[in-house]
Protein backbone atom coordinates (compact mmCIF):
# COMPACT_ATOMS: atom_id res chain seq x y z
CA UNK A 1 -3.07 4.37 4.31
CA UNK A 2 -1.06 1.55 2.81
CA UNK A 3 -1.73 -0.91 5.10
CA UNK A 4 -5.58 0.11 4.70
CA UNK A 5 -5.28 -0.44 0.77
CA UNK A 6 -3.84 -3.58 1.60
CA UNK A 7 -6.35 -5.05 3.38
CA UNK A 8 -8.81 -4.06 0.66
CA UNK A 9 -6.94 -5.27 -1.67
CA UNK A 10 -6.95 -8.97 0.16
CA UNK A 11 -10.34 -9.10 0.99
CA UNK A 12 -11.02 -7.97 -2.68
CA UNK A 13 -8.92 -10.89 -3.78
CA UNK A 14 -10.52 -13.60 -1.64
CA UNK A 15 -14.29 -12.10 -3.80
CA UNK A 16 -15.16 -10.28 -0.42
CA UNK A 17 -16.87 -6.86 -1.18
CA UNK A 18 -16.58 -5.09 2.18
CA UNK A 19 -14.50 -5.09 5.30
CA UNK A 20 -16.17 -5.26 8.62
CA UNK A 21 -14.76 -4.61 12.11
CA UNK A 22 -11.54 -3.10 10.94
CA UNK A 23 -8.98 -2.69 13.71
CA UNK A 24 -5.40 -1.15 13.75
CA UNK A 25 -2.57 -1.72 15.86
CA UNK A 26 1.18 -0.40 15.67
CA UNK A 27 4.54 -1.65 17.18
CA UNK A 28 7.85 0.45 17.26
CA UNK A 29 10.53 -1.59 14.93
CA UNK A 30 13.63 0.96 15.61
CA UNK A 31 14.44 4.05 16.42
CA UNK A 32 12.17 6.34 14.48
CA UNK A 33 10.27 3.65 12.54
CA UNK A 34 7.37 2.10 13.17
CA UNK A 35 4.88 -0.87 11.68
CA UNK A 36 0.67 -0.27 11.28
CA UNK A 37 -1.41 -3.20 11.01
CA UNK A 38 -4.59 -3.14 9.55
CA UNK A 39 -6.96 -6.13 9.97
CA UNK A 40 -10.59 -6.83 9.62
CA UNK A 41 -13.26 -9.52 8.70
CA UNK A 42 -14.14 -9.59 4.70
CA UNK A 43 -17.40 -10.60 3.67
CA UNK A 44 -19.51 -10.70 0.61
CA UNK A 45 -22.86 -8.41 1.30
CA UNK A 46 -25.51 -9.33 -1.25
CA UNK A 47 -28.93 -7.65 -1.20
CA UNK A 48 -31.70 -9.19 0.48
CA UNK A 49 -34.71 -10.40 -2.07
């Protein structure tokens, strides 16, 4: 969930409004512990006229 939030909160940043192809991947750190990534392309949508 935090890594989610702060991926939106990056693309959000950048002036993206939406996150598109949104992939996760983990890796073990220690014992116990482990790391999410979340990581996606951000991209302004604007309406078509």
């Amino acid at each position: 969930q935090q890594a989610t939030q702060r991926m939106l909160d990056e693309a959000t940043r950048v002036g993206a409004n939406a996150v598109i192809n949104v992939r996760y991947s983990t890796s073990a750190v220690t014992a116990g512990a482990a790391e999410v990534y979340a990581y996606g392309t951000a991209v302004l949508l604007v309406p078509e006229s």
